[in-house]
C-alpha atoms as a PDB file:
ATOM      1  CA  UNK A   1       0.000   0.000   0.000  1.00  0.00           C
ATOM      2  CA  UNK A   2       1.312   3.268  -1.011  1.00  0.00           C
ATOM      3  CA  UNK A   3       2.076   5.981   1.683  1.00  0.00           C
ATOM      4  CA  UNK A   4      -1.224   8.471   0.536  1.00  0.00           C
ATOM      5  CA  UNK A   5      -3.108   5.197   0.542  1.00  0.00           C
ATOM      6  CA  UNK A   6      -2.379   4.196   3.905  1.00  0.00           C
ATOM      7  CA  UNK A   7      -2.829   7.976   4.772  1.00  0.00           C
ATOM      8  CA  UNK A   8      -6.321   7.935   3.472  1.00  0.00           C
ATOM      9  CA  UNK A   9      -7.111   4.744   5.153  1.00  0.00           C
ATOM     10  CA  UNK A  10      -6.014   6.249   8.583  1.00  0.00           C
ATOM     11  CA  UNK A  11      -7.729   9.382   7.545  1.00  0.00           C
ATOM     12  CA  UNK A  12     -11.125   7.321   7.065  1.00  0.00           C
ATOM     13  CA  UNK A  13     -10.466   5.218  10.234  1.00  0.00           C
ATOM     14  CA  UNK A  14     -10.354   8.197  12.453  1.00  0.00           C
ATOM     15  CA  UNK A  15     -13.660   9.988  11.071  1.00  0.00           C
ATOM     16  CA  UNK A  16     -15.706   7.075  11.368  1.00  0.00           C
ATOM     17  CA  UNK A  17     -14.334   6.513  15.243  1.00  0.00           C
ATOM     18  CA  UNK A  18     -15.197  10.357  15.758  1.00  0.00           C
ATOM     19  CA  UNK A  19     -18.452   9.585  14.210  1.00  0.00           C
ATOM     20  CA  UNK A  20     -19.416   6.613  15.273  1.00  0.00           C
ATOM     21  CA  UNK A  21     -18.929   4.325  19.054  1.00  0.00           C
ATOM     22  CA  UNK A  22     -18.388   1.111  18.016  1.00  0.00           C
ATOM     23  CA  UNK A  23     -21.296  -0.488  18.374  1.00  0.00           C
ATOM     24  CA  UNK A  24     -21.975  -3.279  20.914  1.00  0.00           C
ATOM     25  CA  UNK A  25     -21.071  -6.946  20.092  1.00  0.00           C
ATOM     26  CA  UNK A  26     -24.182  -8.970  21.158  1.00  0.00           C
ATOM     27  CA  UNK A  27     -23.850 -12.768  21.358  1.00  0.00           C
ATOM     28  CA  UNK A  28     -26.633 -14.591  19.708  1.00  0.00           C
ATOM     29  CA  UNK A  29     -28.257 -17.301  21.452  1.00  0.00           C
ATOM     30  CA  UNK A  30     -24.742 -17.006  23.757  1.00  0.00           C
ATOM     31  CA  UNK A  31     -21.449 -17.860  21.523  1.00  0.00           C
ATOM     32  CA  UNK A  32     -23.794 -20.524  19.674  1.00  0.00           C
ATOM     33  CA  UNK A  33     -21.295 -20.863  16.756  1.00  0.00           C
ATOM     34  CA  UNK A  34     -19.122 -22.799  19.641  1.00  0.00           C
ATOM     35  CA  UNK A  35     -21.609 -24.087  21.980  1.00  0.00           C
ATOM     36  CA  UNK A  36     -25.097 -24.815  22.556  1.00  0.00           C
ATOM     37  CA  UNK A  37     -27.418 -21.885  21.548  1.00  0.00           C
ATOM     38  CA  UNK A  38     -29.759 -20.445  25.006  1.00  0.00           C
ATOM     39  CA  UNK A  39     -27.813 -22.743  27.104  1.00  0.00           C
ATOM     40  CA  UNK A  40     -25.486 -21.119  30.280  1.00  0.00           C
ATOM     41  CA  UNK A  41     -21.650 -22.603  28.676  1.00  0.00           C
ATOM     42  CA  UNK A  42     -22.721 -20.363  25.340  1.00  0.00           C
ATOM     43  CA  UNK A  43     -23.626 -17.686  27.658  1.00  0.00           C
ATOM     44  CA  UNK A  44     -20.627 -18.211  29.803  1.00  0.00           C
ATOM     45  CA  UNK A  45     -18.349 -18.257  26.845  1.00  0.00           C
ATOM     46  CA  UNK A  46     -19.777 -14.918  25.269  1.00  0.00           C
ATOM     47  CA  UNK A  47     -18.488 -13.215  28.142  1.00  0.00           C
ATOM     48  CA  UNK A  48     -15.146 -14.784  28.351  1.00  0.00           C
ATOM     49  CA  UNK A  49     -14.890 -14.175  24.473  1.00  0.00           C
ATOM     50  CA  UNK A  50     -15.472 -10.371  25.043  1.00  0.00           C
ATOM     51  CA  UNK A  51     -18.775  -9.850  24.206  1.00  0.00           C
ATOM     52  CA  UNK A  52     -20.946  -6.639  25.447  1.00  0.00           C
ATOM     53  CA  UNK A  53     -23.998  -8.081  25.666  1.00  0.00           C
ATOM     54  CA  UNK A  54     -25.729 -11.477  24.865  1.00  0.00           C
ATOM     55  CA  UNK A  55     -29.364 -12.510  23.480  1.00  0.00           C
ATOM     56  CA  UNK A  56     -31.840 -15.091  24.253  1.00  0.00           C
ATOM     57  CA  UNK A  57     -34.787 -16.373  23.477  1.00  0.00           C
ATOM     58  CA  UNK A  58     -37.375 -16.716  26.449  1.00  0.00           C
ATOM     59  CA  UNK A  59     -40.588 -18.446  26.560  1.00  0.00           C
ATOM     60  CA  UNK A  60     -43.651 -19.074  29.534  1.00  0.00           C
ATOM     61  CA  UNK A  61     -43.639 -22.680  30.949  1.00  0.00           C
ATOM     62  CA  UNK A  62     -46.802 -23.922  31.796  1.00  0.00           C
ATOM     63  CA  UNK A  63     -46.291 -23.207  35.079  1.00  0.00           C
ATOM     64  CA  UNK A  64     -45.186 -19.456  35.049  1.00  0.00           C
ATOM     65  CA  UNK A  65     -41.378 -19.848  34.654  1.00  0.00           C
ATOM     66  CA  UNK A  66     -39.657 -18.171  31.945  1.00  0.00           C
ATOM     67  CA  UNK A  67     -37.115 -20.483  30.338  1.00  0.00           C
ATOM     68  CA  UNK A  68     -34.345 -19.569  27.752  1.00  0.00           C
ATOM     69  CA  UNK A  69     -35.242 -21.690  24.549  1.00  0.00           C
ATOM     70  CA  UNK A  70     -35.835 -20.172  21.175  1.00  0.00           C
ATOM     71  CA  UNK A  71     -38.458 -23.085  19.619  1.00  0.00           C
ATOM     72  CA  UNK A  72     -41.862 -23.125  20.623  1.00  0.00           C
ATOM     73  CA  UNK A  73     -41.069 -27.070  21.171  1.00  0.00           C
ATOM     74  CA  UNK A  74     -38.225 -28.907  22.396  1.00  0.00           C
ATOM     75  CA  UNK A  75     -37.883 -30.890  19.061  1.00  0.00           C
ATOM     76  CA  UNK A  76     -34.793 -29.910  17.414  1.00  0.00           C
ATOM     77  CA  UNK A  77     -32.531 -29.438  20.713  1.00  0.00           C
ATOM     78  CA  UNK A  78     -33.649 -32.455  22.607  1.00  0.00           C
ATOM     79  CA  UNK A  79     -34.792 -36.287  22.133  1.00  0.00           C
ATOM     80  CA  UNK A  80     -38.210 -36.016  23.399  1.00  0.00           C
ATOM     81  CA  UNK A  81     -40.443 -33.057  21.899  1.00  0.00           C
ATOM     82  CA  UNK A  82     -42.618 -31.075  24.388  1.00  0.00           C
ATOM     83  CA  UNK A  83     -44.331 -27.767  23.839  1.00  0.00           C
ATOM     84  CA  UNK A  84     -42.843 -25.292  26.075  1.00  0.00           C
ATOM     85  CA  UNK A  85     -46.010 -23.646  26.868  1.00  0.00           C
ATOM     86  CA  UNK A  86     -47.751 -26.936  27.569  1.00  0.00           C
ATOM     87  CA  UNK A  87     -45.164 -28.512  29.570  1.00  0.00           C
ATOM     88  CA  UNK A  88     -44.043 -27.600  33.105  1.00  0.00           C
ATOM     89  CA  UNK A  89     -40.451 -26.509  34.184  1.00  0.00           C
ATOM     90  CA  UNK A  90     -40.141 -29.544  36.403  1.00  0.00           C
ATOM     91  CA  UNK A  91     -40.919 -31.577  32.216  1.00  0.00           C
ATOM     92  CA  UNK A  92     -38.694 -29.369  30.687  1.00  0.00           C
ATOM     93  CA  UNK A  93     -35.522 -29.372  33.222  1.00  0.00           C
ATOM     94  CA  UNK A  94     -35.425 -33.284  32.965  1.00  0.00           C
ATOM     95  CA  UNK A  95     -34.218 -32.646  28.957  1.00  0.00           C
ATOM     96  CA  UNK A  96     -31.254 -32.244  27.433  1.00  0.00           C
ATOM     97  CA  UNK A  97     -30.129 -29.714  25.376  1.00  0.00           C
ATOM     98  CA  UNK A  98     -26.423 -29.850  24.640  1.00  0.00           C
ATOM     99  CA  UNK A  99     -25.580 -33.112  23.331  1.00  0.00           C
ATOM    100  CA  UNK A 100     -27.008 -32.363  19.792  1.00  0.00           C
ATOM    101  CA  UNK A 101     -24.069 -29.887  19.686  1.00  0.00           C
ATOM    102  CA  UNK A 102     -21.366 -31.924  20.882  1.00  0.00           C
ATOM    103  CA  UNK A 103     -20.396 -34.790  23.553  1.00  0.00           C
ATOM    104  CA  UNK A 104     -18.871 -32.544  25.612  1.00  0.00           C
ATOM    105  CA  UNK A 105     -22.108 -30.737  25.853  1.00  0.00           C
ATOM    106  CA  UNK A 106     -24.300 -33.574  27.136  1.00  0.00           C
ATOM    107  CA  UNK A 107     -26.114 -33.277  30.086  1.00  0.00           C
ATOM    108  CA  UNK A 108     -26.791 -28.884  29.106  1.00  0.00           C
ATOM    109  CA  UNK A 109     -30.115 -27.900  30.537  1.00  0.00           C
ATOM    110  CA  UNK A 110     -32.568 -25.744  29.687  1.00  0.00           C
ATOM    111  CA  UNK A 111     -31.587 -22.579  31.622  1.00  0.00           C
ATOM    112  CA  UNK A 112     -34.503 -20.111  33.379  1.00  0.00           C
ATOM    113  CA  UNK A 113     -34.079 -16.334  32.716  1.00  0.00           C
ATOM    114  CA  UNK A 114     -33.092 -16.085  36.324  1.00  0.00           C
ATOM    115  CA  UNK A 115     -30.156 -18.226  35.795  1.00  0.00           C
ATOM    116  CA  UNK A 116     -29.687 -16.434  32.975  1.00  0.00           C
ATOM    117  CA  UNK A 117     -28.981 -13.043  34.401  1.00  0.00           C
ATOM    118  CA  UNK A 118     -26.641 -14.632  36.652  1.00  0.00           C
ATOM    119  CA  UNK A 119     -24.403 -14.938  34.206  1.00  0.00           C
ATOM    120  CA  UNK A 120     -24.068 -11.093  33.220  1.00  0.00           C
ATOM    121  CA  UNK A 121     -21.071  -9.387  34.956  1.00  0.00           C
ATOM    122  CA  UNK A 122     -21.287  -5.448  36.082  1.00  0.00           C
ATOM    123  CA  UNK A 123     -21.970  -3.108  33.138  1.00  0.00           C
ATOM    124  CA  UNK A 124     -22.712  -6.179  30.871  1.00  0.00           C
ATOM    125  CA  UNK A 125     -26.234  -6.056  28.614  1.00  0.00           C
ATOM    126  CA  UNK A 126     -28.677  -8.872  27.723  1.00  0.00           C
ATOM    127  CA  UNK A 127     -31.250  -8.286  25.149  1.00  0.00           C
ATOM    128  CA  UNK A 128     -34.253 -10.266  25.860  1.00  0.00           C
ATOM    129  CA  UNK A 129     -36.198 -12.016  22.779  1.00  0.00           C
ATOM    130  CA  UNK A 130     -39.757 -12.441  23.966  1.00  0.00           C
ATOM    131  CA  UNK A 131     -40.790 -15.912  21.717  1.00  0.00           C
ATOM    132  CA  UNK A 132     -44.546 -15.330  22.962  1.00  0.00           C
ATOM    133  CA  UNK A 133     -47.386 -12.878  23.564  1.00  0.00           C
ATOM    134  CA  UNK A 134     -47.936 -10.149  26.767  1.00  0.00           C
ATOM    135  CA  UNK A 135     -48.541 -12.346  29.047  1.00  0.00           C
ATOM    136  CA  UNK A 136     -45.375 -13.119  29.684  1.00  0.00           C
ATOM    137  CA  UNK A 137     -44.700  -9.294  30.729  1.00  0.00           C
ATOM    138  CA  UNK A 138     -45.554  -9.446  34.474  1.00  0.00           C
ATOM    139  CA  UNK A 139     -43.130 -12.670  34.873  1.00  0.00           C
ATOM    140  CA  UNK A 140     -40.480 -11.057  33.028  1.00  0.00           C
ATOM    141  CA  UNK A 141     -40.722  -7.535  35.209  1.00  0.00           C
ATOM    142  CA  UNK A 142     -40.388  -9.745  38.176  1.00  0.00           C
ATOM    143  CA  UNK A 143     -37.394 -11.252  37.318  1.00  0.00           C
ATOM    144  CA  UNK A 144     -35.727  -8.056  35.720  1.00  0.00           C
ATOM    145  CA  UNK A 145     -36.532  -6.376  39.482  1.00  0.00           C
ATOM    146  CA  UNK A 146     -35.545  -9.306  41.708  1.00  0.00           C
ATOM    147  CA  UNK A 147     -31.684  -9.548  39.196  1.00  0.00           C
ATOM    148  CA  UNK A 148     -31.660  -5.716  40.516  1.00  0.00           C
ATOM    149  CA  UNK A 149     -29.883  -4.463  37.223  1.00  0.00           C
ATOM    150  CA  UNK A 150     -29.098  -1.128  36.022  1.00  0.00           C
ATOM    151  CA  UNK A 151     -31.647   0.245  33.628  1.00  0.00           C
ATOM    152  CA  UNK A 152     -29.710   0.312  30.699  1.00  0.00           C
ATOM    153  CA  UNK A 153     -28.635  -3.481  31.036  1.00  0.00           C
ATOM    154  CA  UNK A 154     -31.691  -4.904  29.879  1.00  0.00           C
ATOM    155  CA  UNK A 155     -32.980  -4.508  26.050  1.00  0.00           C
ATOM    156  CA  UNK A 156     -36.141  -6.135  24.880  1.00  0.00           C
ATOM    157  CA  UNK A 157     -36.493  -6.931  21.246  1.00  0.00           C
ATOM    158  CA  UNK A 158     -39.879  -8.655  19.766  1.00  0.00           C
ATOM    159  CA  UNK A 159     -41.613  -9.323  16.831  1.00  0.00           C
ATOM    160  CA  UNK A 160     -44.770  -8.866  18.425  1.00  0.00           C
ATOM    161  CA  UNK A 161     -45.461  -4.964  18.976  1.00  0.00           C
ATOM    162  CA  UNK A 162     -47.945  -5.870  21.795  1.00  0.00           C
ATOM    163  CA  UNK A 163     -45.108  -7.294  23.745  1.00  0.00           C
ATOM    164  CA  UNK A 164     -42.963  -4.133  23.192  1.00  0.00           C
ATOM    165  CA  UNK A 165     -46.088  -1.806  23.915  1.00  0.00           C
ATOM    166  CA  UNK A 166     -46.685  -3.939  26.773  1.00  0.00           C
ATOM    167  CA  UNK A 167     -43.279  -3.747  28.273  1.00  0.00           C
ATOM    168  CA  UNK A 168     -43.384  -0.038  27.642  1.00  0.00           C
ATOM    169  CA  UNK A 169     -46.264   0.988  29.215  1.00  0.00           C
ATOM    170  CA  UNK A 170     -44.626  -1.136  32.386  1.00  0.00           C
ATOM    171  CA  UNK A 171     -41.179  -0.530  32.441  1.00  0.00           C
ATOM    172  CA  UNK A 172     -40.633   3.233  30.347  1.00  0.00           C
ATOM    173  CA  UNK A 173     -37.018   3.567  31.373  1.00  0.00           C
ATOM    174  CA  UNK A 174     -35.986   0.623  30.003  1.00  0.00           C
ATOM    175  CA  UNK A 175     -35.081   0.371  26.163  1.00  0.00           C
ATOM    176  CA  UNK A 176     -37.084  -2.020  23.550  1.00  0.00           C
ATOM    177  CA  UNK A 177     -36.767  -2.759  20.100  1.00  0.00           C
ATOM    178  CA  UNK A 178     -38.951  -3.977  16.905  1.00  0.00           C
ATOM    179  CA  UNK A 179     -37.819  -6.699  15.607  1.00  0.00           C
ATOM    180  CA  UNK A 180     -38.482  -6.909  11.470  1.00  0.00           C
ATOM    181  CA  UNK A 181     -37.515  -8.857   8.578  1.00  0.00           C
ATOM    182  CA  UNK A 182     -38.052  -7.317   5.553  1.00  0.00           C
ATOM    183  CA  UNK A 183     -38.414  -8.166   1.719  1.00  0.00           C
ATOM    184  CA  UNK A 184     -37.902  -6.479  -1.636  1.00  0.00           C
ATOM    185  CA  UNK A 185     -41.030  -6.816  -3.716  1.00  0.00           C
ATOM    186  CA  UNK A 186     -41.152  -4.884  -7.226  1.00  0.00           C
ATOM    187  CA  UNK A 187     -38.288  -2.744  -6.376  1.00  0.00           C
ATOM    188  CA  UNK A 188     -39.799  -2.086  -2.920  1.00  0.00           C
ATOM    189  CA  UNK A 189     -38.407  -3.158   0.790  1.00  0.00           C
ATOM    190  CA  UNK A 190     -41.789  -4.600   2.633  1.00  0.00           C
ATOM    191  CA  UNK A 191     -42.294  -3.060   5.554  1.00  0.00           C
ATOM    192  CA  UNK A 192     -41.531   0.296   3.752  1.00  0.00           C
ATOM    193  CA  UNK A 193     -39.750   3.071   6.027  1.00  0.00           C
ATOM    194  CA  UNK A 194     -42.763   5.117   6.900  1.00  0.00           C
ATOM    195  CA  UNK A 195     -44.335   1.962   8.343  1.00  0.00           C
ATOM    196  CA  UNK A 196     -41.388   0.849  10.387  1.00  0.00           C
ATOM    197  CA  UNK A 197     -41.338   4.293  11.954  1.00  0.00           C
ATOM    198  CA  UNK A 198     -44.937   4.542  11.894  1.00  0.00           C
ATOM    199  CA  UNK A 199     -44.850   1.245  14.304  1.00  0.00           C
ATOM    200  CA  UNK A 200     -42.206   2.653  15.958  1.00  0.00           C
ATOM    201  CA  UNK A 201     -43.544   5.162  17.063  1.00  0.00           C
ATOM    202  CA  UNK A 202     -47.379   4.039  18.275  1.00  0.00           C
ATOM    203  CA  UNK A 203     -45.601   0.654  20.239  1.00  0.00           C
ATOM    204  CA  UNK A 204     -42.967   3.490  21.661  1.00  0.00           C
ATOM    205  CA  UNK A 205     -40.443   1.007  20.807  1.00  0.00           C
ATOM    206  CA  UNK A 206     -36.489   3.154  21.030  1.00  0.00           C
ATOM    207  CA  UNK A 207     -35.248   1.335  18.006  1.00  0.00           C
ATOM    208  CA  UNK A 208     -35.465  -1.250  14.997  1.00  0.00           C
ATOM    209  CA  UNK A 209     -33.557  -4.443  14.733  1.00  0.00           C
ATOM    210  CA  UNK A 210     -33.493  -6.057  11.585  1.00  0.00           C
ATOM    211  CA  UNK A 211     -31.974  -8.299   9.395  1.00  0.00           C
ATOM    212  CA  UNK A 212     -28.197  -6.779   8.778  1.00  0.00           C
ATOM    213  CA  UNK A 213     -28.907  -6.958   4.257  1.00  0.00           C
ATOM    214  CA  UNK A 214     -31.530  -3.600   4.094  1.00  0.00           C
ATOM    215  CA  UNK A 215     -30.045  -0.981   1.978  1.00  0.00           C
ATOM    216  CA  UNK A 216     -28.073   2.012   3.750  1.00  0.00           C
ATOM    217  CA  UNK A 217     -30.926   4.801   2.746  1.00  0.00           C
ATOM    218  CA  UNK A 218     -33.398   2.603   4.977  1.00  0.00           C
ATOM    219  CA  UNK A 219     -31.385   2.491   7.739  1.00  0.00           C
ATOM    220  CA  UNK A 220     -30.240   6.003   7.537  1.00  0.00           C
ATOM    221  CA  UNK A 221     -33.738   7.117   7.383  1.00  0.00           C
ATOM    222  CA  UNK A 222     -34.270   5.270  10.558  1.00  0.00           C
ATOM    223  CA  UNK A 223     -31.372   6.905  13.115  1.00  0.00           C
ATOM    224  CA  UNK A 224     -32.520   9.901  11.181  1.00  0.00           C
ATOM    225  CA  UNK A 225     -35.428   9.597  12.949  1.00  0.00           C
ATOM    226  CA  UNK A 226     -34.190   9.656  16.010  1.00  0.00           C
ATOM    227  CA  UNK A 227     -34.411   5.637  16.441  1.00  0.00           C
ATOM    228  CA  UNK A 228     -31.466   2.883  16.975  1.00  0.00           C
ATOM    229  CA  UNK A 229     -30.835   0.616  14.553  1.00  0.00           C
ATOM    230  CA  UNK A 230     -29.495  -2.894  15.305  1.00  0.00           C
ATOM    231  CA  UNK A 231     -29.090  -5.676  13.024  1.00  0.00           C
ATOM    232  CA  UNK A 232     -28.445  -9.559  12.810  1.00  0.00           C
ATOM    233  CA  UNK A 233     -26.762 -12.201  12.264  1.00  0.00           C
ATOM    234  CA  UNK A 234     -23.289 -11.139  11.496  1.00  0.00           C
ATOM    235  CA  UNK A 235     -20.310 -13.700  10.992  1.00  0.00           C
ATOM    236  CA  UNK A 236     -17.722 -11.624   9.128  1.00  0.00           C
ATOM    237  CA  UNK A 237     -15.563  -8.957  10.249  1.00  0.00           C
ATOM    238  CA  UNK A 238     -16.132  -7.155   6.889  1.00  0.00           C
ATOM    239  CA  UNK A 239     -19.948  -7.028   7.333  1.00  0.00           C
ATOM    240  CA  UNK A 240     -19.444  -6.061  11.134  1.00  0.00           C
ATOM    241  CA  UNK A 241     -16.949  -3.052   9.680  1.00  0.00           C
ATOM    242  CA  UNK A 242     -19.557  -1.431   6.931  1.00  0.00           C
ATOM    243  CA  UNK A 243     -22.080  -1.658   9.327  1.00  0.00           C
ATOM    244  CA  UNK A 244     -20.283   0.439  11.948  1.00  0.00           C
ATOM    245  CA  UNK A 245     -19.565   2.792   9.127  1.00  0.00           C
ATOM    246  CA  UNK A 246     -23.493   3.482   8.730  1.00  0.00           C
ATOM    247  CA  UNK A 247     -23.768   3.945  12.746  1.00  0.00           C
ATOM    248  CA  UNK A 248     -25.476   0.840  13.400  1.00  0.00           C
ATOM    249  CA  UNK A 249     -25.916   0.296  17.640  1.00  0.00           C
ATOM    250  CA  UNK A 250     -24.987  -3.401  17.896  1.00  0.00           C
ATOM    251  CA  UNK A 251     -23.983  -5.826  15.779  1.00  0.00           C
ATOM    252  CA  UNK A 252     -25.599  -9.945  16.695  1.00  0.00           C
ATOM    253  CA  UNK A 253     -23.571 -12.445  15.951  1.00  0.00           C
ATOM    254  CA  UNK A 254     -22.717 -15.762  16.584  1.00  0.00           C
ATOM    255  CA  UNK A 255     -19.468 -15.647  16.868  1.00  0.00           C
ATOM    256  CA  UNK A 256     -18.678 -13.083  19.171  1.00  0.00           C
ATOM    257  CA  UNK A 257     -14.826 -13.537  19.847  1.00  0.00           C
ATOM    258  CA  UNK A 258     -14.211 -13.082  15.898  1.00  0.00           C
ATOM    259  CA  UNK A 259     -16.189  -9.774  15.481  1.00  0.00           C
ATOM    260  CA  UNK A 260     -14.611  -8.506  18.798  1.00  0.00           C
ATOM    261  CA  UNK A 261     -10.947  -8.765  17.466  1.00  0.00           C
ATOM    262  CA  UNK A 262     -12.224  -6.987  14.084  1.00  0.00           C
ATOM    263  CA  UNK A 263     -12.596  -4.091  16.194  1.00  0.00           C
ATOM    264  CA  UNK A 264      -9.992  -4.216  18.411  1.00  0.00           C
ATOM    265  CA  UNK A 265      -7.367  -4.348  15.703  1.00  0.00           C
END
């Protein structure tokens, strides 16, 4: 590389970290490229892989717990297949969820959220994926009170705006995002911009996170807003790089120790 090359490069490199805080590395599912996704060793490992946050998917036992699984069933983690919703936390415990991954896995159980937050250290984040309706809000503000966090260490993100409305109404202080995929049909993205921050707005969600592939005038439009955007699932450092570039707020990814480094160096 020529000397006005590298120049320019450094040049570059130093707006965009003016610009821009790098944005948070949030471990999906825990580091669930290396262990067992929404199990306490991927969580675990996140955090010794230098991850800022992690996310998991939480669902309503039968019974009024709040376990971290992402399926509605046990089917494709475990050798029996229960519905979470229909089965009790006592049914659920008795499974196991690690072995599918590897050997060295066997024996993983289904972790509760409570067990969950354990894992977080000081100033660490979890973003909470709600897998069901709004009746799981009253659970989940009991357990978010009892783990005695600060505000900003809990994030919910949904699909369902009645969840995020719900939360909102309950817990104001604390942040929530829509979650969206989108599609391009005849030349258009579906949900189109004005309707994400149309939803935005009347489920007083504080951000969009969406599938990391929407063009950068759609997500410009949103922080021009005044709204986060957050994106996932991002395995490459380049990806992780382009999307700091356009301010994106965190970056999910499965492989948290890899997109860590990328910024570091």
């Amino acid at each position: 590389m020529s000397r006005n090359l590298k120049l320019v490069s450094s040049l570059t490199f130093l707006f965009y970290s003016l610009c821009f805080a790098d944005p948070l590395i949030v471990a999906h599912r825990g580091s669930s490229f290396e262990a067992p996704e929404n199990t306490l060793p991927a969580f675990r490992l996140a955090w010794e892989q230098g991850a800022d946050a992690i996310e998991g998917d939480f669902l309503l036992t039968k019974d009024g717990q709040i376990v971290c699984i992402h399926d509605a069933s046990t089917k494709r983690l475990a050798d029996k297949n229960l519905v979470v919703s229909k089965s009790t936390f006592e049914e659920l415990r008795a499974l196991d969820v690690g072995a599918w991954k590897h050997t060295k896995f066997k024996g993983t159980k289904i972790p509760t959220i409570s067990e969950v937050f354990a894992t977080i250290p000081k100033g660490k984040k979890i973003f909470v994926e709600v897998k069901c309706g709004p009746e799981i809000i009253p659970f989940l503000i009991k357990e978010i009170k009892k783990a005695n966090f600060e505000t900003d260490q809990v994030r919910l993100i949904c699909f369902n705006t009645k969840v995020i409305k719900a939360f909102k109404e309950k817990m104001p202080n604390y942040k929530a995002y829509w979650l969206s995929g989108f599609k391009k049909k005849s030349g258009s993205w579906k949900p189109s911009v004005d309707q994400v921050i149309t939803t935005l707005k009347s489920c007083k969600a504080d951000g969009l996170d969406s599938q990391h592939t929407i063009p950068p005038e759609f997500s410009k439009s949103v922080i021009n807003a005044g709204f986060e955007w957050h994106a996932w699932t991002i395995n490459d450092s380049k990806t992780a790089e382009n999307l700091a570039k356009r301010g994106i707020d965190s970056i999910t990814t499965d492989r948290p120790k890899l997109i860590s480094l990328g910024f570091k160096n």
